[in-house]
Protein backbone atom coordinates (compact mmCIF):
# COMPACT_ATOMS: atom_id res chain seq x y z
CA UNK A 1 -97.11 34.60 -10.40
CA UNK A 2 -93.45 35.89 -9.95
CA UNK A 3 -90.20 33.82 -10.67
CA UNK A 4 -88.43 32.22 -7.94
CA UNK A 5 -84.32 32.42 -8.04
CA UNK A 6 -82.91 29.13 -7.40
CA UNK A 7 -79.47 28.29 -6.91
CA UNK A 8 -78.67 24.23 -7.57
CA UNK A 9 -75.46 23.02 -5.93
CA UNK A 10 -74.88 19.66 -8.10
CA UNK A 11 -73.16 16.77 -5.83
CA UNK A 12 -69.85 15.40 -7.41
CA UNK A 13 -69.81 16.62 -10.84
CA UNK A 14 -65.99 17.22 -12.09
CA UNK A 15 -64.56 15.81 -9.57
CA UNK A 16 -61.54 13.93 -9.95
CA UNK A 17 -62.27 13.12 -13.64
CA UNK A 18 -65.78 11.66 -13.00
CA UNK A 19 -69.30 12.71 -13.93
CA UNK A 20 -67.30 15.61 -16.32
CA UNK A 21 -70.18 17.74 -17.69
CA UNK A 22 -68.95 21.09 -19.65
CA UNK A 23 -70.41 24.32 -18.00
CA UNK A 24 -71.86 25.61 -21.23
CA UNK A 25 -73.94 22.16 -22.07
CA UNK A 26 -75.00 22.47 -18.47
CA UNK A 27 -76.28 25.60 -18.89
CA UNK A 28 -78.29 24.99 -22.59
CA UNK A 29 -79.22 21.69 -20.45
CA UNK A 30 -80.90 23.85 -18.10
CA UNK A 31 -82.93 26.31 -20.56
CA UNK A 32 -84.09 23.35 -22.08
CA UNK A 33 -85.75 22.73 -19.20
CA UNK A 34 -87.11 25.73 -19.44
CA UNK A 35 -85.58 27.70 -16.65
CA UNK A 36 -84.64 30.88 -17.42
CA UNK A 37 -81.63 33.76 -16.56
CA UNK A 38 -79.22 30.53 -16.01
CA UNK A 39 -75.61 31.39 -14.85
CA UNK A 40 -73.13 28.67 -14.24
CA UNK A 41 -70.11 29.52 -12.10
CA UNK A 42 -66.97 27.62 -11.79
CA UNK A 43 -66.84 23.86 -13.21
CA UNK A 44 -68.24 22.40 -9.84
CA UNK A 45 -72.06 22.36 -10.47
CA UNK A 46 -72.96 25.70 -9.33
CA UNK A 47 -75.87 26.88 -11.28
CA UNK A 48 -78.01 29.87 -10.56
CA UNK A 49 -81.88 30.37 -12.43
CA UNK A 50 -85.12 31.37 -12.48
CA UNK A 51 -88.74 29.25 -12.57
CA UNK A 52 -92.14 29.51 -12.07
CA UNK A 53 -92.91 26.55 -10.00
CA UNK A 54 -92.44 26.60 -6.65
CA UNK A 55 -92.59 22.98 -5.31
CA UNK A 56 -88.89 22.45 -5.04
CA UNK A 57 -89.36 18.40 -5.11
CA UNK A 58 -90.75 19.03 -8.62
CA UNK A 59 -87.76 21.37 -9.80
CA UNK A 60 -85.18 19.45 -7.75
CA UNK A 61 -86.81 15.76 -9.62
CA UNK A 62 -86.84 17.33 -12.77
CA UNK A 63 -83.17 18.34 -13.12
CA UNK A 64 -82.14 15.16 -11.22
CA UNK A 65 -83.63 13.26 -14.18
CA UNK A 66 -82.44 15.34 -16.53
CA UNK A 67 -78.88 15.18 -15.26
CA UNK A 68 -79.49 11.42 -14.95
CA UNK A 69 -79.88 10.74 -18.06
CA UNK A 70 -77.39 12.89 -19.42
CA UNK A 71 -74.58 11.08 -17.27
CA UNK A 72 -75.93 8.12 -17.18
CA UNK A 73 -76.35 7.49 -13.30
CA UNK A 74 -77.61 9.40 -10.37
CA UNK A 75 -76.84 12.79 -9.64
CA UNK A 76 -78.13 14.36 -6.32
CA UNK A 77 -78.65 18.62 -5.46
CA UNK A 78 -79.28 20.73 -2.79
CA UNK A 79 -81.54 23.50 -4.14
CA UNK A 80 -81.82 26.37 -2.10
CA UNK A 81 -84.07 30.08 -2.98
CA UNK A 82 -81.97 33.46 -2.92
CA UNK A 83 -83.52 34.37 0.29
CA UNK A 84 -82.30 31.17 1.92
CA UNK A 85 -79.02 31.99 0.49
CA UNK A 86 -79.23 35.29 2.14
CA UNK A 87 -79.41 33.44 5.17
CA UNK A 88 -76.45 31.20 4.93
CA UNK A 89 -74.28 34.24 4.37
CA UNK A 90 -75.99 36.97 6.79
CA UNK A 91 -76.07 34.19 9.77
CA UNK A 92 -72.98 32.77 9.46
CA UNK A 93 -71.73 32.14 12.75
CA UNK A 94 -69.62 35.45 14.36
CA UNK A 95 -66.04 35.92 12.28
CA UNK A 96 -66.29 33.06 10.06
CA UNK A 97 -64.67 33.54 7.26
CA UNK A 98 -62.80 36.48 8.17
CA UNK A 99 -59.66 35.28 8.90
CA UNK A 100 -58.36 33.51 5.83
CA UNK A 101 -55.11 34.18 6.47
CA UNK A 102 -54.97 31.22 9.02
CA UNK A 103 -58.44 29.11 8.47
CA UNK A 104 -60.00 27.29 5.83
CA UNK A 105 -63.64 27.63 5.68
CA UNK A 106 -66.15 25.26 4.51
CA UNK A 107 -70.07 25.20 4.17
CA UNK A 108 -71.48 22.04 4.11
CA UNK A 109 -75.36 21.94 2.13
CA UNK A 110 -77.50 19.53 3.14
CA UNK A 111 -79.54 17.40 0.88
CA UNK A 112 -83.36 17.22 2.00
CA UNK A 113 -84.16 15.56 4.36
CA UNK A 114 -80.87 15.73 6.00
CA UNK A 115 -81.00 18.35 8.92
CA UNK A 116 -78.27 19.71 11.00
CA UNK A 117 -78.59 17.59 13.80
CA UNK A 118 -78.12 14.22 11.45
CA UNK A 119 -74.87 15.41 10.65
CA UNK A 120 -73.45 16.92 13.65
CA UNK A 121 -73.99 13.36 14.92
CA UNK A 122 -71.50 12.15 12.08
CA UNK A 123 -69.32 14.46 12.01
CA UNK A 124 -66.04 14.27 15.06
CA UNK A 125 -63.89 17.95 15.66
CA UNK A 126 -60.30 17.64 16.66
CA UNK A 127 -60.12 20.65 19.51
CA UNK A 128 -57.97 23.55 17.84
CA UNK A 129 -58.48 22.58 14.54
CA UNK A 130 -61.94 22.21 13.92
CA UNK A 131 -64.88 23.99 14.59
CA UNK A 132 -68.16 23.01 13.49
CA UNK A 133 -71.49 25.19 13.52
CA UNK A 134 -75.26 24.30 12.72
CA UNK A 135 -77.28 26.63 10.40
CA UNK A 136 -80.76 26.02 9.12
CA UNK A 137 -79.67 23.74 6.31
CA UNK A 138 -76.47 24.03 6.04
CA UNK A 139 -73.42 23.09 8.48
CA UNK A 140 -70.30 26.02 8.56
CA UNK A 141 -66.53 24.27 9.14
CA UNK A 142 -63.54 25.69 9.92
CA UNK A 143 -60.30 24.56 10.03
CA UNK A 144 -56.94 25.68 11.29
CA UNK A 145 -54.73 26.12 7.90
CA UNK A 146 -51.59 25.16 9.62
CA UNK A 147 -52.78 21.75 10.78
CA UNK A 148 -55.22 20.80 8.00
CA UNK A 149 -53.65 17.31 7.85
CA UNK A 150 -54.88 16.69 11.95
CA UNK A 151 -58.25 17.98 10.59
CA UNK A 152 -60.98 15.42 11.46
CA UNK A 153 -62.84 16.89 8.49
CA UNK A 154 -61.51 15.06 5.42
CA UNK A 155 -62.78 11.87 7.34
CA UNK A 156 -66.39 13.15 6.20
CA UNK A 157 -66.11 10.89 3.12
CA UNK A 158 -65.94 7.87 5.44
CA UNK A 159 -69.88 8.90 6.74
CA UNK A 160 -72.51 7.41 6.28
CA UNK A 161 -74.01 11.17 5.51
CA UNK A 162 -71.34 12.16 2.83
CA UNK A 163 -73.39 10.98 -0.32
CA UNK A 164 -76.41 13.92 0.89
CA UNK A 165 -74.31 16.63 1.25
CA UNK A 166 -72.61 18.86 -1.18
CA UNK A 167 -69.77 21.02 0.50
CA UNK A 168 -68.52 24.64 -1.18
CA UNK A 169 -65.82 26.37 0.22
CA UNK A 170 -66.62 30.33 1.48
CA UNK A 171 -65.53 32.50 -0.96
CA UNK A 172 -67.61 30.20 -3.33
CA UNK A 173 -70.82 30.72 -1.23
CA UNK A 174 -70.45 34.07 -0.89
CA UNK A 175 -69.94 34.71 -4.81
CA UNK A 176 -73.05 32.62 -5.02
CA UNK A 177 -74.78 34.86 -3.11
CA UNK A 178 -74.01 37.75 -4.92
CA UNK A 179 -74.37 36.12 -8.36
CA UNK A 180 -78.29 35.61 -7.28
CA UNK A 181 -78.70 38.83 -6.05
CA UNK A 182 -76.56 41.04 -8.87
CA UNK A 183 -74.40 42.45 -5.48
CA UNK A 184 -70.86 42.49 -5.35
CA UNK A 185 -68.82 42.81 -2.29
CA UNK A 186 -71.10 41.59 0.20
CA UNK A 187 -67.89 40.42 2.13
CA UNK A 188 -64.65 42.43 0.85
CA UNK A 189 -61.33 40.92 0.95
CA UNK A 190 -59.17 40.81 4.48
């Protein structure tokens, strides 16, 4: 049986002050699982590892509780496999994330069972600043940098959706990517 590479994208920990969890006890907190080759990366839940089993309800239950219990109240993931990842960056919709200069861009995960179209439903665009685009399991948003304030997007907290998704800005996805798969410059700089 071969390892499977998981990447866990941990909803709402360190942010604004609350559900503060170092990087380096997450990561012992995740060999003591017994997962294995764990990388954290950046202090927003981002943590990258290998594991035998591959029902993802089991692995995504077992860290839940873990976490749980370790913070003392609910913490939610979406768990996606390096090839999946592969597909959030390789079908990104055509020149996201290529012009930096003048939008933000945003990928939104979705928590099982949340799907694409629950979300688009939720989710308004302002014409010229927003644009919003369905993947498999994950939602890609851009916004116009220069009128980020008009954005409809920072409304998403007022959803009924918000609590089962996690969001991570580009450049964070695509380093994510690469992290899994030991590549580097799978996107250069513009």
């Amino acid at each position: 049986m071969e390892k499977i590479k998981y990447l866990a994208l941990l909803r709402g920990l360190n942010v604004g002050g609350n559900n503060v969890i170092k990087m380096d006890r997450l990561k012992t907190l995740f060999e003591e699982l017994h997962f294995t080759d764990v990388v954290t990366y950046i202090q927003s839940g981002n943590v990258i590892f290998n594991d035998f089993e591959e029902d993802r309800v089991k692995v995504s239950q077992k860290i839940e509780d873990a976490l749980s219990g370790q913070l003392g109240h609910k913490i939610t993931m979406a768990l996606l496999t390096s090839s999946e990842m592969k597909d959030v960056v390789a079908k990104r919709p055509e020149g996201f994330g290529d012009d930096r200069a003048r939008y933000k861009y945003d990928v939104l995960f979705l928590i099982a069972p949340l799907k694409p179209a629950d979300v688009i439903k939720e989710l308004k665009a302002r014409a010229d600043v927003d644009a919003i685009c369905p993947g498999e399991k994950v939602l890609y948003i851009s916004r116009l940098t220069s009128a980020l304030t008009k954005s409809y997007f920072s409304k998403i907290t007022e959803t009924s959706i918000y609590r089962n998704v996690t969001i991570r800005n580009w450049n964070t996805t695509v380093k994510l990517y690469e992290l899994m798969n030991n590549r580097t410059g799978f996107f250069t700089e513009t």
